[in-house]
PDB file of N, CA and C in Angstrom:
ATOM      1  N   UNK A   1      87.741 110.808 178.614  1.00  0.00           N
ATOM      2  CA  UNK A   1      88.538 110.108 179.585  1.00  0.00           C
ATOM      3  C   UNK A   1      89.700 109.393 178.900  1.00  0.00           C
ATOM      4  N   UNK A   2      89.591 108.748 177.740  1.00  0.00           N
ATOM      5  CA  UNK A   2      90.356 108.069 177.222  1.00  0.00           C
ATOM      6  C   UNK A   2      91.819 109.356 176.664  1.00  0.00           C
ATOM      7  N   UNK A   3      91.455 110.500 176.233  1.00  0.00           N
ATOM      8  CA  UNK A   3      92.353 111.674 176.141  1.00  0.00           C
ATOM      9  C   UNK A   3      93.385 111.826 177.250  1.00  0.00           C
ATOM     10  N   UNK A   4      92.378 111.739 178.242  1.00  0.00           N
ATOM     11  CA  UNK A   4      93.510 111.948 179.879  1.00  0.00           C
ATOM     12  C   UNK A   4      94.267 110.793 180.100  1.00  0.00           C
ATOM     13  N   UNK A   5      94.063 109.404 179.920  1.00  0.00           N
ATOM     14  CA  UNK A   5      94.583 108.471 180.037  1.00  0.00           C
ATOM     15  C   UNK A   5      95.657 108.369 179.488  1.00  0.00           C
ATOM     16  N   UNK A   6      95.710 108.820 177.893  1.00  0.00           N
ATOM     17  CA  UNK A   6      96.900 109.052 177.076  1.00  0.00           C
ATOM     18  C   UNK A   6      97.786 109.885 177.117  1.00  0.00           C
ATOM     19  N   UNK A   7      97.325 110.812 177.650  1.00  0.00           N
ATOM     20  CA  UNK A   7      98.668 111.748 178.346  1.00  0.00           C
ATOM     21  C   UNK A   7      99.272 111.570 179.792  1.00  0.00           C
ATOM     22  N   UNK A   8      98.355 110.635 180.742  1.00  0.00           N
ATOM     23  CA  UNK A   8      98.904 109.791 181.446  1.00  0.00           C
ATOM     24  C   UNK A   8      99.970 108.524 181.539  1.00  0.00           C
ATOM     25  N   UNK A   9      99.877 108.111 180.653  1.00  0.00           N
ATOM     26  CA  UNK A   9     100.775 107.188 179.593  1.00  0.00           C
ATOM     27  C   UNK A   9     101.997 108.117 178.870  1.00  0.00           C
ATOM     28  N   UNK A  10     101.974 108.940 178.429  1.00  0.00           N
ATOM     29  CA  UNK A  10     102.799 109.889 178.148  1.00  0.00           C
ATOM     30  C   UNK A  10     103.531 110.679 179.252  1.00  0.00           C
ATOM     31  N   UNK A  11     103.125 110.749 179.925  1.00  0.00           N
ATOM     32  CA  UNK A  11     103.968 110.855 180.985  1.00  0.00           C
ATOM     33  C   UNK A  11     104.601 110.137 182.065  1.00  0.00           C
ATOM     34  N   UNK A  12     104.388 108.980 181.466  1.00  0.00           N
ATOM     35  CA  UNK A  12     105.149 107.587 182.191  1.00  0.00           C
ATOM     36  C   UNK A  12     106.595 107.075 181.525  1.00  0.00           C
ATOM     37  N   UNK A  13     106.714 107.606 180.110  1.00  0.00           N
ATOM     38  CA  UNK A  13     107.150 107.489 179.391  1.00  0.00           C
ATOM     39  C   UNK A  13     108.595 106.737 179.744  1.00  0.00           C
ATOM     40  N   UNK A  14     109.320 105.954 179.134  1.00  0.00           N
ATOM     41  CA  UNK A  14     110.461 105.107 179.760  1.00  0.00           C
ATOM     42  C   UNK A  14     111.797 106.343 179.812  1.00  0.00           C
ATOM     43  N   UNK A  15     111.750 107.070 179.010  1.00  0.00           N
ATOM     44  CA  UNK A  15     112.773 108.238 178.756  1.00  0.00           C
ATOM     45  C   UNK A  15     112.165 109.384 178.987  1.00  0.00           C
ATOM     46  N   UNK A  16     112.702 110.387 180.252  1.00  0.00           N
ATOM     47  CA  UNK A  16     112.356 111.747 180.212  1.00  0.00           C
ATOM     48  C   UNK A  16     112.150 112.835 179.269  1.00  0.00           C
ATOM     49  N   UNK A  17     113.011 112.670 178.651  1.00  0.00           N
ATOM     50  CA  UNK A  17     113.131 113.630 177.010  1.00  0.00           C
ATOM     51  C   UNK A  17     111.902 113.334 176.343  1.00  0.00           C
ATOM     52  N   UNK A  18     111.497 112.162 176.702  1.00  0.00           N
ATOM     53  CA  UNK A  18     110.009 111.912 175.902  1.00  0.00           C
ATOM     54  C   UNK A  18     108.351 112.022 176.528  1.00  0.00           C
ATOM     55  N   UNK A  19     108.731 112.811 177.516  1.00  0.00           N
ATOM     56  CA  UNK A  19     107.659 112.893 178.081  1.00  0.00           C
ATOM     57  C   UNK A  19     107.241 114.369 178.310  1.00  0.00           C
ATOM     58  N   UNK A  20     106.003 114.868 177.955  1.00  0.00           N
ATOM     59  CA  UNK A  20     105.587 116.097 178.147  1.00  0.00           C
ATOM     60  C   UNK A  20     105.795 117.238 179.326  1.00  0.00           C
ATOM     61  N   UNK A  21     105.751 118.351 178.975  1.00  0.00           N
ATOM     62  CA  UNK A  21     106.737 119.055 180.012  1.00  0.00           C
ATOM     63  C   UNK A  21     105.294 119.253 181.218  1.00  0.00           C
ATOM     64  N   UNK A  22     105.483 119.852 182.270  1.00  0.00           N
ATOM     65  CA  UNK A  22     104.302 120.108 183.008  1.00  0.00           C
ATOM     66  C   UNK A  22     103.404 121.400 182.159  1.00  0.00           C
ATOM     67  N   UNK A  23     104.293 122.149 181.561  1.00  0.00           N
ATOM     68  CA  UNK A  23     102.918 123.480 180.954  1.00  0.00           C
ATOM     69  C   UNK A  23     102.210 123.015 180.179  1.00  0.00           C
ATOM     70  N   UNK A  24     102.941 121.660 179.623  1.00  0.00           N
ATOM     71  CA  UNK A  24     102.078 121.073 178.335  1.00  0.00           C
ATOM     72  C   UNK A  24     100.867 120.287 178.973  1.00  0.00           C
ATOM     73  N   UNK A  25     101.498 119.983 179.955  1.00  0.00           N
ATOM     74  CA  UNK A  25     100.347 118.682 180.801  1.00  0.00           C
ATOM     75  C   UNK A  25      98.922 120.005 181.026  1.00  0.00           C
ATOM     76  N   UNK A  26      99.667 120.981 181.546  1.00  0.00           N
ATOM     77  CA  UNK A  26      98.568 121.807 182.576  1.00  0.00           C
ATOM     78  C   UNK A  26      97.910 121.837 181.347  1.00  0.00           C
ATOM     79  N   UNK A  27      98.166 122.482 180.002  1.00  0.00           N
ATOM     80  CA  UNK A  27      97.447 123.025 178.799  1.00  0.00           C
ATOM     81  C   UNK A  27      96.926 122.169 178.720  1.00  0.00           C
ATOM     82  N   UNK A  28      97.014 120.870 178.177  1.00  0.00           N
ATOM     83  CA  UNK A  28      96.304 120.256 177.978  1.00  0.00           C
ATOM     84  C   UNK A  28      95.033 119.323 178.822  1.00  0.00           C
ATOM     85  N   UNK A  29      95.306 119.342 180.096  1.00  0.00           N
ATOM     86  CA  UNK A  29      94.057 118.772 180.895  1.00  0.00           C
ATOM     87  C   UNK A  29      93.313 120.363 181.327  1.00  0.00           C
ATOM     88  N   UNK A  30      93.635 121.383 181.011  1.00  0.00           N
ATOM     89  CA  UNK A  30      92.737 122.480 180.412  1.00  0.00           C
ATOM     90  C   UNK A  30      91.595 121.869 179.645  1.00  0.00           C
ATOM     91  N   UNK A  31      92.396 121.866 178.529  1.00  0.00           N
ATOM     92  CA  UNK A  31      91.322 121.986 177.049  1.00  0.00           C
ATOM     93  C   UNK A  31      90.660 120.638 177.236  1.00  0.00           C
ATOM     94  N   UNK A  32      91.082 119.865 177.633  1.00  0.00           N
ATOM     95  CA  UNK A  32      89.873 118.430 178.043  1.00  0.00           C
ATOM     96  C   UNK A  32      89.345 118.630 179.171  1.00  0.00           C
ATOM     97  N   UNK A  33      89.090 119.425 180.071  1.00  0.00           N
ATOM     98  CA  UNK A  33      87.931 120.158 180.949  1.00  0.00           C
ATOM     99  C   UNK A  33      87.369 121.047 180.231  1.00  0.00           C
ATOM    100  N   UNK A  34      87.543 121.808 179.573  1.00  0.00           N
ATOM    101  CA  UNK A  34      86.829 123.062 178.758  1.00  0.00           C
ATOM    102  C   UNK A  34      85.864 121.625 177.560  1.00  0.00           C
ATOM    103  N   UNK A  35      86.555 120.733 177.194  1.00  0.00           N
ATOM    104  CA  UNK A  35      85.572 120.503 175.866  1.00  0.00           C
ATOM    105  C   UNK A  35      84.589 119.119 176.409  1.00  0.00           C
ATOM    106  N   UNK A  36      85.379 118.574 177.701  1.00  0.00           N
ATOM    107  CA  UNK A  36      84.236 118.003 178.343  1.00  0.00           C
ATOM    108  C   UNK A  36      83.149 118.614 179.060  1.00  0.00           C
ATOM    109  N   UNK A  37      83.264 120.200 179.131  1.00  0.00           N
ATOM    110  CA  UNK A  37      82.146 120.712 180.018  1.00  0.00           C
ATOM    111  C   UNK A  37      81.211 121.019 178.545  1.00  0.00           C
ATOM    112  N   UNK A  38      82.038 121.285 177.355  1.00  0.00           N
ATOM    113  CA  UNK A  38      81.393 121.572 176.375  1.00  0.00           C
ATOM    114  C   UNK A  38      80.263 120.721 176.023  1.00  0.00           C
ATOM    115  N   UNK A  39      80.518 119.603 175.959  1.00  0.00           N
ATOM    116  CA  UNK A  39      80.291 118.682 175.487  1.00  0.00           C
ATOM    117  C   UNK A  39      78.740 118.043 176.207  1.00  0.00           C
ATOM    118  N   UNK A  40      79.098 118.458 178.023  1.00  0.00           N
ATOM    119  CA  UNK A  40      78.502 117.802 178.545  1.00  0.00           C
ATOM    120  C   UNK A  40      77.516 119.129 178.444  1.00  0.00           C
ATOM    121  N   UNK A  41      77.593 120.112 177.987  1.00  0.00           N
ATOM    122  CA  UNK A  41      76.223 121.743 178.226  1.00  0.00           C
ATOM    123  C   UNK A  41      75.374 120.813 176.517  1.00  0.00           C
ATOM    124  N   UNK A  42      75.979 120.123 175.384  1.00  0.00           N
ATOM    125  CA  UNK A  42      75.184 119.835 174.702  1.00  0.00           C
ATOM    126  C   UNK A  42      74.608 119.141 174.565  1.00  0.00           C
ATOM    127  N   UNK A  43      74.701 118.020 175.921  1.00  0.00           N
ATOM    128  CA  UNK A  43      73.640 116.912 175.878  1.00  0.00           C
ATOM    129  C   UNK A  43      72.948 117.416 176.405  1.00  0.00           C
ATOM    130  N   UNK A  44      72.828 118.336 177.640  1.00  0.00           N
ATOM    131  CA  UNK A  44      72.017 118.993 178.302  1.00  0.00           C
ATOM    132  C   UNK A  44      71.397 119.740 177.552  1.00  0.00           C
ATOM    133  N   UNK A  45      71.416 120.416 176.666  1.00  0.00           N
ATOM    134  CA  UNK A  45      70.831 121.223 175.692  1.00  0.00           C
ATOM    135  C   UNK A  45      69.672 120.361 174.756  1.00  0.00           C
ATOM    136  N   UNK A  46      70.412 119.203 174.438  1.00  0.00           N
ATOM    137  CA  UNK A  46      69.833 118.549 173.663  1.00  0.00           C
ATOM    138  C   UNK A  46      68.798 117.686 174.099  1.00  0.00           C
ATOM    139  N   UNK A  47      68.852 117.227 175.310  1.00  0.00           N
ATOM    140  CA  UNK A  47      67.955 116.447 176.365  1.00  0.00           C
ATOM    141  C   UNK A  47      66.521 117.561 176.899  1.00  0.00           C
ATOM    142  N   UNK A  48      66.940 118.732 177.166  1.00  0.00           N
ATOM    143  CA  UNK A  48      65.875 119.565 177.456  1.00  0.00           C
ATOM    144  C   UNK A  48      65.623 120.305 175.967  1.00  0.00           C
ATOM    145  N   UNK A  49      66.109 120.427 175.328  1.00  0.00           N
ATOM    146  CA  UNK A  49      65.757 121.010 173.869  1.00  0.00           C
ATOM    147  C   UNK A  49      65.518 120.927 172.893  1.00  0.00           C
ATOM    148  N   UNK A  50      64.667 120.360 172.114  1.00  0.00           N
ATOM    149  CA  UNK A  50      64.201 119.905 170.835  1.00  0.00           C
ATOM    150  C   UNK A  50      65.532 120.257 169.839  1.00  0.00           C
ATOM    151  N   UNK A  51      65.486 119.455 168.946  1.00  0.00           N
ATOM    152  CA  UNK A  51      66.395 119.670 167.907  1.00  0.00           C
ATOM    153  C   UNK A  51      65.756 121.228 167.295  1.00  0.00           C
ATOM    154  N   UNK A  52      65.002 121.863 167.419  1.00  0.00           N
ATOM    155  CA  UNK A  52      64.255 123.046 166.779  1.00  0.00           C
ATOM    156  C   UNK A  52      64.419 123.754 167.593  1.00  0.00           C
ATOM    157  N   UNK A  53      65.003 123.522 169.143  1.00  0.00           N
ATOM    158  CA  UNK A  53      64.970 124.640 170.259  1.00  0.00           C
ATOM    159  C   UNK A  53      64.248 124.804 170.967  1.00  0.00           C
ATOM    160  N   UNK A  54      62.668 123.786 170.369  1.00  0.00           N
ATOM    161  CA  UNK A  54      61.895 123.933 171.666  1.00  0.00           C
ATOM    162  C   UNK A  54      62.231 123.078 172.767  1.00  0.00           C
ATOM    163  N   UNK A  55      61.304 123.574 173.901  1.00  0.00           N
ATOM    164  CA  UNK A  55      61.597 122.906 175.520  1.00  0.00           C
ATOM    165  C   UNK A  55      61.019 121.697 174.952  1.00  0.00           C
ATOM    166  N   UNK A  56      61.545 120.505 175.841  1.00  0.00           N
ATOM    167  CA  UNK A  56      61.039 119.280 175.468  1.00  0.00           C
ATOM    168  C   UNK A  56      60.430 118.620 177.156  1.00  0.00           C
ATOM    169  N   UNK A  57      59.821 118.223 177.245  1.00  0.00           N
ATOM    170  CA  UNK A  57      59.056 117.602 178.202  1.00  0.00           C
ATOM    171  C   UNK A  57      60.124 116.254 178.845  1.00  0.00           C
ATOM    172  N   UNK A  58      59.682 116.040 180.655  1.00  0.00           N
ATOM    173  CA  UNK A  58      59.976 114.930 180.878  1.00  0.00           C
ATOM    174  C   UNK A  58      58.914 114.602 181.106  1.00  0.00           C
ATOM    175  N   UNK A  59      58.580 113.135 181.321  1.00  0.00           N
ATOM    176  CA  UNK A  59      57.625 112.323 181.583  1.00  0.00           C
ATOM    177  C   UNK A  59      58.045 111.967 183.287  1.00  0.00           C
ATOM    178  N   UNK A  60      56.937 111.441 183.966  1.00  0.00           N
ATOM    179  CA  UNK A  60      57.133 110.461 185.192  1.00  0.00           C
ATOM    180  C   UNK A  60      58.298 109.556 185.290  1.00  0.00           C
ATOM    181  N   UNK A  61      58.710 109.025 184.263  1.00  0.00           N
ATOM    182  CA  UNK A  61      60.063 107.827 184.515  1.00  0.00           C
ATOM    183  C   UNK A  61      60.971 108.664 183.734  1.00  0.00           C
ATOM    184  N   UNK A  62      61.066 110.137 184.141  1.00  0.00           N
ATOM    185  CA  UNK A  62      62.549 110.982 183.975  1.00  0.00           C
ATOM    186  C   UNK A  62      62.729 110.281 182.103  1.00  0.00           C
ATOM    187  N   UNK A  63      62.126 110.323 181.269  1.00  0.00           N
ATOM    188  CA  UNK A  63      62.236 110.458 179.824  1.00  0.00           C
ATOM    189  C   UNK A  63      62.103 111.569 179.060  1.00  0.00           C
ATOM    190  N   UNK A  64      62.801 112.016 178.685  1.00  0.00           N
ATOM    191  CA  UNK A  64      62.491 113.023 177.899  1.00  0.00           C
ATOM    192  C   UNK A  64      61.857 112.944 176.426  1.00  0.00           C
ATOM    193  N   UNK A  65      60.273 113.669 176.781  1.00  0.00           N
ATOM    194  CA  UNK A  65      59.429 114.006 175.715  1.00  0.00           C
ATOM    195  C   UNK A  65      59.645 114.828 174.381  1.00  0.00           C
ATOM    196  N   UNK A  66      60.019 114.579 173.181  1.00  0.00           N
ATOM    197  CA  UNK A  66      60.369 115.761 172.476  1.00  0.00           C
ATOM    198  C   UNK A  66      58.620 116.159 171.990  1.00  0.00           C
ATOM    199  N   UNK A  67      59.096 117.853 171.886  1.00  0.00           N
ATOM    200  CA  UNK A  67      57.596 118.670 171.861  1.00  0.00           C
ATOM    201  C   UNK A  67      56.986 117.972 170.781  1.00  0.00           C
TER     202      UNK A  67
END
């Protein structure tokens, strides 16, 4: 979030010449959806998946058990 914010700010910029063009904007709130989905498949990975790969257990109060 803090990524998007800064190119939000960058595009506020006091001088036009200094502010990112729109293909740059589009590219880039691309690649910060692509590496936040990334990001967010490896907690998920890591929450259901043992550091070894095995399945890991939840418990009753939604905790996750490692095997």
């Amino acid at each position: 979030m803090v990524e998007l914010l800064q190119l939000a700010l960058e595009c506020t910029m006091q001088y036009p010449d200094k502010r990112p063009s729109m293909a740059e904007v589009t590219k880039r709130i691309e690649e910060l959806c692509r590496s936040s989905s990334h990001r967010e498949d490896n907690v998920m990975n890591e929450s259901y998946f043992g550091t070894e790969g095995n399945l890991a257990s939840v418990s009753s109060t939604n905790t996750v058990v490692p095997p």
